[in-house]
Protein backbone atom coordinates (compact mmCIF):
# COMPACT_ATOMS: atom_id res chain seq x y z
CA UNK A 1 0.00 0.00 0.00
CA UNK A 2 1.11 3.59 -0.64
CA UNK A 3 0.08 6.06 2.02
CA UNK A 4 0.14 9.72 1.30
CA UNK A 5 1.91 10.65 4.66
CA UNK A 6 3.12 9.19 7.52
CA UNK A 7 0.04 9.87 9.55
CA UNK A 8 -1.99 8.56 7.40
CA UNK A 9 -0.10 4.92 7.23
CA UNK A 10 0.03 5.55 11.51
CA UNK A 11 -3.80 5.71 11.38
CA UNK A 12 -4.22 2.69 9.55
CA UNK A 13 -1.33 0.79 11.96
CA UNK A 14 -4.19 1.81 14.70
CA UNK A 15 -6.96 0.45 12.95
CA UNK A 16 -5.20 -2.79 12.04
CA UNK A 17 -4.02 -3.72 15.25
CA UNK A 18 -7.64 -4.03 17.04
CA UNK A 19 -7.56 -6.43 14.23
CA UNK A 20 -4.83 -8.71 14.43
CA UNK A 21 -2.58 -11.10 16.12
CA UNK A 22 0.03 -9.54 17.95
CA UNK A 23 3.40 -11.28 18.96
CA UNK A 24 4.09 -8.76 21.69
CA UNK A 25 1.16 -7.59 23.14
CA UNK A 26 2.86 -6.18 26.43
CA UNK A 27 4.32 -3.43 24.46
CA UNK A 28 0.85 -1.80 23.82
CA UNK A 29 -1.71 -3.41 26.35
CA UNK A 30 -1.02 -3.53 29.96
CA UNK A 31 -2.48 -6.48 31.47
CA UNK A 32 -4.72 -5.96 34.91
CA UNK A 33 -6.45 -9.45 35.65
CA UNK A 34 -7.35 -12.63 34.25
CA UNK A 35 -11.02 -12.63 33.07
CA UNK A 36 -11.07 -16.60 32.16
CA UNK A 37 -8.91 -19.44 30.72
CA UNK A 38 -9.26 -22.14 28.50
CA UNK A 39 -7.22 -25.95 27.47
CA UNK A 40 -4.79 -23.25 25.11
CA UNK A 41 -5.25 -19.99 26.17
CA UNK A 42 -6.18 -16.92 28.97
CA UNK A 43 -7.78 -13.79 28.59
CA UNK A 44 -6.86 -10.77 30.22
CA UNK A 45 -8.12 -7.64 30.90
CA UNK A 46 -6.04 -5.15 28.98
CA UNK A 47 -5.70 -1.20 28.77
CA UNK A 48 -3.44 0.60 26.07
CA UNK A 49 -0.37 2.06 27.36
CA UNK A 50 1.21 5.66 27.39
CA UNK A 51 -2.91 6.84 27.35
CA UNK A 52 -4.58 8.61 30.71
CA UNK A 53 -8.37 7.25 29.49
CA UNK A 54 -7.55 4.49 27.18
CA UNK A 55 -9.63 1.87 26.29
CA UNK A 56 -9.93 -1.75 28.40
CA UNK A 57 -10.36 -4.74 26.04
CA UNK A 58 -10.42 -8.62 26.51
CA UNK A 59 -6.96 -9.56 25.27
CA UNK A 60 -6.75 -13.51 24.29
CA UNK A 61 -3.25 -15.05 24.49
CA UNK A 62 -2.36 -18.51 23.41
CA UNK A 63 0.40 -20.44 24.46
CA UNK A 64 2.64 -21.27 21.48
CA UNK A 65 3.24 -25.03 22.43
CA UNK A 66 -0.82 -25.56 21.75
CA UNK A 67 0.23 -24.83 17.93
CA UNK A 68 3.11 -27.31 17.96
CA UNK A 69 0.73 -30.40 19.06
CA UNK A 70 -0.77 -30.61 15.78
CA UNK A 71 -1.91 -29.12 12.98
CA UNK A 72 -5.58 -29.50 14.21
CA UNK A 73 -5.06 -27.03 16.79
CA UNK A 74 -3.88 -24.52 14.51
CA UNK A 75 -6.70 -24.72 12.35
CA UNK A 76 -8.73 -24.93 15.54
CA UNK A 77 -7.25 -21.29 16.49
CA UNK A 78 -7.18 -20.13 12.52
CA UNK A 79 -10.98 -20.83 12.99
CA UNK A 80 -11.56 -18.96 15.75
CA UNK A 81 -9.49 -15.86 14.97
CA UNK A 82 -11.70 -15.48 11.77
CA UNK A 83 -14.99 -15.45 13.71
């Protein structure tokens, strides 16, 4: 993609990342409690960093040995990141 500016290509950075999976969540989100956990993963309740009002979200994090059982569980996850 070409962006006109560099705010422009920052804004769409923002919108993508409510988006998608995230290797290193901890450097945006900072994590206050767990709100439930599963066979593969936990979900925590997260608030952006570096922002005095920012916004809480439910933050799911997988452990990475789940995908290295088999290949069902990563379609299992694939799955369930597309819904």
């Amino acid at each position: 993609m070409v962006f006109p500016n560099n705010k422009s290509q920052a804004n769409w950075a923002e919108i993508l990342k409510r988006f998608t999976v995230q290797l290193n969540p901890k450097n945006d989100y900072s994590f206050s409690r767990v709100l439930g956990t599963g066979v593969s993963s936990k979900v925590y309740l997260a608030m952006e960093k570096g922002k005095i009002l920012g916004k809480q979200y439910a933050v799911k994090t997988i452990k990475k040995d789940y995908f290295k059982e088999s290949t069902v569980n990563f379609e299992s996850v694939i799955r369930e990141i597309r819904i």
